[in-house]
Protein backbone atom coordinates (compact mmCIF):
# COMPACT_ATOMS: atom_id res chain seq x y z
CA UNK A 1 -6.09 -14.10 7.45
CA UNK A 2 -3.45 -16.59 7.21
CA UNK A 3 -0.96 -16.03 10.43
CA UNK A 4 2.68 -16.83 10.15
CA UNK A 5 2.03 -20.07 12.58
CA UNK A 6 -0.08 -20.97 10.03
CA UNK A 7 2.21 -20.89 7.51
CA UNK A 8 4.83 -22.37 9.27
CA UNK A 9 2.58 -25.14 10.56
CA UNK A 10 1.44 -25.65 6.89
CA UNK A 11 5.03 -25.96 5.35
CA UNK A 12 6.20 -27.98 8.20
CA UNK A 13 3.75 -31.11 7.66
CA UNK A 14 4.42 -30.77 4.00
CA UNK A 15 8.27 -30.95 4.11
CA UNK A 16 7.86 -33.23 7.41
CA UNK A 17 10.66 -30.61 9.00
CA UNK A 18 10.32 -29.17 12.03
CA UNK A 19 8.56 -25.94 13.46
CA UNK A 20 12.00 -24.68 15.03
CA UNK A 21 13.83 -26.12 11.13
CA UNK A 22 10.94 -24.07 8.83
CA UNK A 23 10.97 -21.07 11.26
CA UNK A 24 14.50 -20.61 11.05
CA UNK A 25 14.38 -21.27 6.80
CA UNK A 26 11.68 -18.25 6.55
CA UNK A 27 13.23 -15.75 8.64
CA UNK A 28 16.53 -16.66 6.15
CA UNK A 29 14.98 -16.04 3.31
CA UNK A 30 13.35 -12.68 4.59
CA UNK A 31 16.73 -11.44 5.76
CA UNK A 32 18.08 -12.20 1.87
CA UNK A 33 15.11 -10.72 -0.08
CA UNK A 34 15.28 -7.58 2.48
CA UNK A 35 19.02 -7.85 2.41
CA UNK A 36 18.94 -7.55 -1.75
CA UNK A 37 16.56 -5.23 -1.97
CA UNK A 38 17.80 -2.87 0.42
CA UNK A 39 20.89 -3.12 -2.19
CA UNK A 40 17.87 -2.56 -4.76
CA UNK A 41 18.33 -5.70 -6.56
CA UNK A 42 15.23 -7.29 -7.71
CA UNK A 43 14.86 -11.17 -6.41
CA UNK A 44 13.15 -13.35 -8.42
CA UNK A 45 11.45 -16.93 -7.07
CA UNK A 46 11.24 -19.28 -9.63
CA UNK A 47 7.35 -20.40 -10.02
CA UNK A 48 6.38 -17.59 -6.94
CA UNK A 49 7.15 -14.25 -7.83
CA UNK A 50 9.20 -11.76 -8.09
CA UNK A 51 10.11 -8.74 -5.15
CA UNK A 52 11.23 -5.57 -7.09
CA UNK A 53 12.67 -2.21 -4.75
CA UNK A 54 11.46 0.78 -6.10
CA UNK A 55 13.44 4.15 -4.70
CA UNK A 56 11.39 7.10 -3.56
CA UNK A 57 13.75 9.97 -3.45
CA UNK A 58 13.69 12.49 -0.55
CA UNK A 59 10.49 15.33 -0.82
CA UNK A 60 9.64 18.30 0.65
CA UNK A 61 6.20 18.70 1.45
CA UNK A 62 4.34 21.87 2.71
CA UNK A 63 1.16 21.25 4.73
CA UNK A 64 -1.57 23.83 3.22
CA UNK A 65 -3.36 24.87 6.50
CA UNK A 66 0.48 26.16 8.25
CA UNK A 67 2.64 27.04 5.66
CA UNK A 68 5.57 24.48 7.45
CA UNK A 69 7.57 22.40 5.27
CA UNK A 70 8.57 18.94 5.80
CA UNK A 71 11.43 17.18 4.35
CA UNK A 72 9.88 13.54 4.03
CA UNK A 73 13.31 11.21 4.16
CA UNK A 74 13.81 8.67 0.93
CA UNK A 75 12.71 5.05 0.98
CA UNK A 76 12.46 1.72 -0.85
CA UNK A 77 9.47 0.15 -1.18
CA UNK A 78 9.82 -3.63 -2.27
CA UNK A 79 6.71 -4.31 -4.98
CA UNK A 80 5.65 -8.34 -5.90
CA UNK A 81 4.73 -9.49 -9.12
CA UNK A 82 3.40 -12.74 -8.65
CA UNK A 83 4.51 -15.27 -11.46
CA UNK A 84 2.27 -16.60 -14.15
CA UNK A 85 2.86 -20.20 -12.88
CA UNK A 86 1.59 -18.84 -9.82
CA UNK A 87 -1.47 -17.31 -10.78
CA UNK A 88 -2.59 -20.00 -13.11
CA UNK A 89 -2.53 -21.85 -9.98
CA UNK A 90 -4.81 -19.91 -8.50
CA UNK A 91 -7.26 -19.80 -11.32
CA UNK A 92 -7.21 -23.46 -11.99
């Protein structure tokens, strides 16, 4: 698996930017996807992907064996659709 060294190794000797310059350019752009998507606006990446938030509302749950209910709180979960430029990458 692919650490995020690795990455940032990989993008800095194909730029030819710095560690310090790439590392500081990916946590930016994970602070603005998260930042969006915690507004639950989709961000799309031209020729990557694209991150979607999906809502899940708040849910009571009642484990079977006790009887106690649970209220489980709501979330967003951010979903990628990789793009078909992407993809046909991959295949070739």
């Amino acid at each position: 698996m692919t650490t995020t060294s690795d990455l940032i190794d990989k993008v800095a000797s194909a730029t030819q930017l710095g560690h310090d310059d790439v590392k500081s350019m990916l946590a930016a752009m994970s602070e603005a996807i998260l930042g969006f998507c915690t507004e639950l606006d989709a961000v799309a990446v031209p020729g990557f992907g694209t991150f979607t938030p999906v809502k899940t509302d708040e849910l009571i749950v009642t484990d079977a064996a006790t009887g106690s209910r649970t209220l489980l709180p709501p979330r967003v979960e951010v979903r990628f659709k990789s793009s078909v430029v992407l993809r046909k990458k991959f295949i070739g």
